[in-house]
N, C-alpha and C. Protein backbone atom coordinates (compact mmCIF):
# COMPACT_ATOMS: atom_id res chain seq x y z
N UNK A 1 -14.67 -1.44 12.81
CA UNK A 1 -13.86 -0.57 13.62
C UNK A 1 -14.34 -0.67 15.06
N UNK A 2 -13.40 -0.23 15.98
CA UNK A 2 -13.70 -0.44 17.22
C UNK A 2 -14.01 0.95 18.02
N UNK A 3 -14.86 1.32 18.61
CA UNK A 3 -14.79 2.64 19.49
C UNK A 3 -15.07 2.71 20.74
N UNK A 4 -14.26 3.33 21.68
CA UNK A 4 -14.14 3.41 23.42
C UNK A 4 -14.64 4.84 22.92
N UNK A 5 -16.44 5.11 23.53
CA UNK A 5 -15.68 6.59 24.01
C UNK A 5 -16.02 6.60 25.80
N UNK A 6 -14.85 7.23 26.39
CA UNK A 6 -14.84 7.31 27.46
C UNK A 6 -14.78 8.60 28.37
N UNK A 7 -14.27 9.08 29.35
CA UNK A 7 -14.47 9.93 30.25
C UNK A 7 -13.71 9.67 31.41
N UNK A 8 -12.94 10.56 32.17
CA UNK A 8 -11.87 9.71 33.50
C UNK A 8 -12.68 9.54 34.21
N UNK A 9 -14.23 9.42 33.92
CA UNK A 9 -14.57 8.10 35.42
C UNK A 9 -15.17 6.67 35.15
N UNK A 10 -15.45 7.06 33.17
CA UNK A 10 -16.40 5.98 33.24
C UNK A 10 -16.44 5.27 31.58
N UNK A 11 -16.45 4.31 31.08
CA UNK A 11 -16.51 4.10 29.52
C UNK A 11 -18.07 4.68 29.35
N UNK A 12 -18.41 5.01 28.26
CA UNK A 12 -19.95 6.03 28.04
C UNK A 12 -20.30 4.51 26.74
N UNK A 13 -19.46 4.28 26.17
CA UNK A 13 -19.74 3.45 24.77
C UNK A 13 -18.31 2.53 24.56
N UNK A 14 -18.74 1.33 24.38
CA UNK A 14 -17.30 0.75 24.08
C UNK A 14 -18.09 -0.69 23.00
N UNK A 15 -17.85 -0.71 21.51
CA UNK A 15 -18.09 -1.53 20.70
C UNK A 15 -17.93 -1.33 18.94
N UNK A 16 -18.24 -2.15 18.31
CA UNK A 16 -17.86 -1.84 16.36
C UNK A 16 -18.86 -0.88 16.26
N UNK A 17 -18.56 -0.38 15.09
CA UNK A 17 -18.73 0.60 14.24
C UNK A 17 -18.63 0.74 13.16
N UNK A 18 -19.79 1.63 12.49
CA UNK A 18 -19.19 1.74 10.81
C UNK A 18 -19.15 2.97 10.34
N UNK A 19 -19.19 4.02 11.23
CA UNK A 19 -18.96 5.44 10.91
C UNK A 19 -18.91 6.23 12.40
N UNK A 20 -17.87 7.07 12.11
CA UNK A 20 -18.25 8.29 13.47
C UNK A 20 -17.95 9.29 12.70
N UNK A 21 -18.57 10.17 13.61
CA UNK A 21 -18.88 11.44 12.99
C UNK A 21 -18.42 12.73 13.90
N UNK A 22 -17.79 13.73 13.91
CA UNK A 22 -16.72 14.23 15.33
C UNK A 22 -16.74 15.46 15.15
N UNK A 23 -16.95 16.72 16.00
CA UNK A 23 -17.14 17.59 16.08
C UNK A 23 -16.09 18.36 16.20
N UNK A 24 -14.71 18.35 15.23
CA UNK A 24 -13.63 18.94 15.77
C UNK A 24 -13.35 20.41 15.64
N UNK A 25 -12.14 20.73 16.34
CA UNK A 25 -11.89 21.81 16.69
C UNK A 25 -11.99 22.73 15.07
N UNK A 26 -11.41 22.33 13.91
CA UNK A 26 -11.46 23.19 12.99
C UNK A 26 -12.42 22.73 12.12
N UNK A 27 -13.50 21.86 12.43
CA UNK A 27 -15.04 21.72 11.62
C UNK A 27 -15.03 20.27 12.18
N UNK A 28 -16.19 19.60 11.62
CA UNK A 28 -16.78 18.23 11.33
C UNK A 28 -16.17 17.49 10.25
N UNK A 29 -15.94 15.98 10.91
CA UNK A 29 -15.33 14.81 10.35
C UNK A 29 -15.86 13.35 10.52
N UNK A 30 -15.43 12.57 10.18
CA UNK A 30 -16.30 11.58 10.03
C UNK A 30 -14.87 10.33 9.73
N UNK A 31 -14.75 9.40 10.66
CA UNK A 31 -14.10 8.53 10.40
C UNK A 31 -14.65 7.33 9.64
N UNK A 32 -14.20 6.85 8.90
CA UNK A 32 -14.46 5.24 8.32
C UNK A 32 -13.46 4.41 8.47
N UNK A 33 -13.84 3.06 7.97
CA UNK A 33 -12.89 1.60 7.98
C UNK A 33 -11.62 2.43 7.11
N UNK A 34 -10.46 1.94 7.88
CA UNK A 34 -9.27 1.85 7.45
C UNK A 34 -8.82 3.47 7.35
N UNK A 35 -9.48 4.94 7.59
CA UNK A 35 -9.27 5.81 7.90
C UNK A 35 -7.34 6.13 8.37
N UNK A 36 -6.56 7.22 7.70
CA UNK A 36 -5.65 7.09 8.42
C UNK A 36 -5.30 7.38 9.77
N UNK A 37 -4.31 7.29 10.21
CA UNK A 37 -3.94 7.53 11.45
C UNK A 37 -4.50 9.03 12.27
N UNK A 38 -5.09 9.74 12.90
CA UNK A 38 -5.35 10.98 13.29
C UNK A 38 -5.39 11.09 14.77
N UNK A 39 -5.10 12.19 15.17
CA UNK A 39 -5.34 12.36 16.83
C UNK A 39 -5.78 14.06 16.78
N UNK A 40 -7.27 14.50 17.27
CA UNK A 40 -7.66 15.90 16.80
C UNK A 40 -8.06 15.90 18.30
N UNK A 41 -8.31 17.34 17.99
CA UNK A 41 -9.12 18.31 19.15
C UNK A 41 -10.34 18.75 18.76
N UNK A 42 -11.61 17.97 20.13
CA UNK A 42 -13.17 18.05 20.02
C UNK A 42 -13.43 19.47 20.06
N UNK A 43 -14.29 20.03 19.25
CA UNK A 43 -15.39 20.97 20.78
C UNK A 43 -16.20 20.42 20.65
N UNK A 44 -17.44 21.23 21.69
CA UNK A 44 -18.68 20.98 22.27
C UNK A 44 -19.31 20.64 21.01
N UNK A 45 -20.24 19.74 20.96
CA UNK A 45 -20.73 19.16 19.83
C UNK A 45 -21.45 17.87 20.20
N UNK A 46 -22.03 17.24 18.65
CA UNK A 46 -22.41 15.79 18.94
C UNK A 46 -21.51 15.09 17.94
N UNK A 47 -21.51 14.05 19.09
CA UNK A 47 -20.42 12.22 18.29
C UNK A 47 -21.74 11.67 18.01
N UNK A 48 -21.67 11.67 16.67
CA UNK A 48 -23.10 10.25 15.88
C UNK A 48 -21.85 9.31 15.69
N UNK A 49 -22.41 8.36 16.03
CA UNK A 49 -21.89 6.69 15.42
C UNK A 49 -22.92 5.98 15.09
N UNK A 50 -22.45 4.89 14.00
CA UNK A 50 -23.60 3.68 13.68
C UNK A 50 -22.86 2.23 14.13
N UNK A 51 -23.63 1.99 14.60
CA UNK A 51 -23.11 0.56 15.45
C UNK A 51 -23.19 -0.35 14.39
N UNK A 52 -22.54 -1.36 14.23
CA UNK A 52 -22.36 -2.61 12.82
C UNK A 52 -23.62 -3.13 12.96
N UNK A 53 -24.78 -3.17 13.34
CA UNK A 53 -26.08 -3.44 13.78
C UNK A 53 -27.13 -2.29 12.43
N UNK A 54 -26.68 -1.09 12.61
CA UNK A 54 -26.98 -0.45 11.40
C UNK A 54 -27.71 0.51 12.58
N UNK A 55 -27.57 0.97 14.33
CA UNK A 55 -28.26 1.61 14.94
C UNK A 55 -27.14 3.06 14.98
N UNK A 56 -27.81 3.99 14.91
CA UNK A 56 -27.47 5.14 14.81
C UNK A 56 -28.00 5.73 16.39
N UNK A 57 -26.49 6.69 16.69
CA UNK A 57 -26.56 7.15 18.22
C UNK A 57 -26.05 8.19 18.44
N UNK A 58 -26.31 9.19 19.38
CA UNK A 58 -25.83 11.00 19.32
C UNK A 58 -25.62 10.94 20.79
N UNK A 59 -24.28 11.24 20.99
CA UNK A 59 -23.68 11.57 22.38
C UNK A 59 -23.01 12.87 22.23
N UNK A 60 -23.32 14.16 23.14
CA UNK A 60 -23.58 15.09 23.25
C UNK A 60 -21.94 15.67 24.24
N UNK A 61 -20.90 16.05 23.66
CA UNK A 61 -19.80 16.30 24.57
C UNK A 61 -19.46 17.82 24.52
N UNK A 62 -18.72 18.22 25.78
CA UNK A 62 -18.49 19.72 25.91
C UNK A 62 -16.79 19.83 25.29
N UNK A 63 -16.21 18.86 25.01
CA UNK A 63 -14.97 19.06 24.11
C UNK A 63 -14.27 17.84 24.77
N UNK A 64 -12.84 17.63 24.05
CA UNK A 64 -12.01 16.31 24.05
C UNK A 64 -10.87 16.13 23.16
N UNK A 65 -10.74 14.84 23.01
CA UNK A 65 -9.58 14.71 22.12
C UNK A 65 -9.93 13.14 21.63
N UNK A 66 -9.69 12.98 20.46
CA UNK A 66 -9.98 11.69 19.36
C UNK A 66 -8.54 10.99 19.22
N UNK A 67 -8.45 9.70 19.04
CA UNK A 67 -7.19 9.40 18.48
C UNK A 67 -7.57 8.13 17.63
N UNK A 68 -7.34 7.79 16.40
CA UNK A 68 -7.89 7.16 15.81
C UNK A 68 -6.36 6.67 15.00
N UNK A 69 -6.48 5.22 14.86
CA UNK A 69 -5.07 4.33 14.32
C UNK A 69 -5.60 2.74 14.51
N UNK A 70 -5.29 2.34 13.38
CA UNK A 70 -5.43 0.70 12.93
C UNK A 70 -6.96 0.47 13.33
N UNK A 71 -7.78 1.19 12.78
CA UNK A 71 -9.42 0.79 13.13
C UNK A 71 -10.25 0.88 14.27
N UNK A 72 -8.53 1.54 15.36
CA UNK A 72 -9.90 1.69 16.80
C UNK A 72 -9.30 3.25 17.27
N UNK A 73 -10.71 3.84 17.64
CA UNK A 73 -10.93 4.79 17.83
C UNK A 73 -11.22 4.88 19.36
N UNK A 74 -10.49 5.84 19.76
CA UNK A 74 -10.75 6.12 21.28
C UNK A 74 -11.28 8.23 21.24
N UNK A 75 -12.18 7.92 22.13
CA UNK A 75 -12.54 9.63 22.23
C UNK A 75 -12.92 9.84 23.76
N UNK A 76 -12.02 10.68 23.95
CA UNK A 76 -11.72 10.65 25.24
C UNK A 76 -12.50 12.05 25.97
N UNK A 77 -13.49 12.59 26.62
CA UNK A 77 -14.81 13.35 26.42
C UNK A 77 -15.06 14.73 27.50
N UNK A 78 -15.46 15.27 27.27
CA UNK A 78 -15.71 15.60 28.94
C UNK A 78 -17.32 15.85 28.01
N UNK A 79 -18.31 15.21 28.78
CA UNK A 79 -19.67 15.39 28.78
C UNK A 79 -20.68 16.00 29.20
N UNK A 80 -21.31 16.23 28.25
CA UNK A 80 -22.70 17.17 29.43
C UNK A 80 -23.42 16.40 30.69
């Protein structure tokens, strides 16, 4: 899977993946390969992802919006 997460000034993370993990508005979720189609609302929370490398990473956002379709995931952030 592919993931941009970004911010309107700057990409924060842009590469594969084999899990994210998302802090949404009505609890915690976790995307995988082939996941269906979704587009949610963040809060403040942490995005864990594992990079296809097998490295595990915690980016720390004050809320957002996810949109996830055909394996790539975009999360679009406002950050601490």
């Amino acid at each position: 899977m592919h993931l941009e997460i970004v911010t309107p000034e700057k990409t924060v993370f842009s590469g594969e993946v084999t899990l994210v993990q998302l802090p949404g508005e009505k609890g915690s979720f976790e995307i995988l390969h082939n996941h269906a189609p979704i587009i949610s609302s963040l809060k403040a929370g942490t995005v864990k992802y594992i990079t296809k490398e097998g490295i595990t990473k915690n980016v720390e956002i004050n809320g957002g919006v996810v949109e996830s379709r055909s394996n790539n995931i975009v999360v679009l952030g406002e950050f601490i």
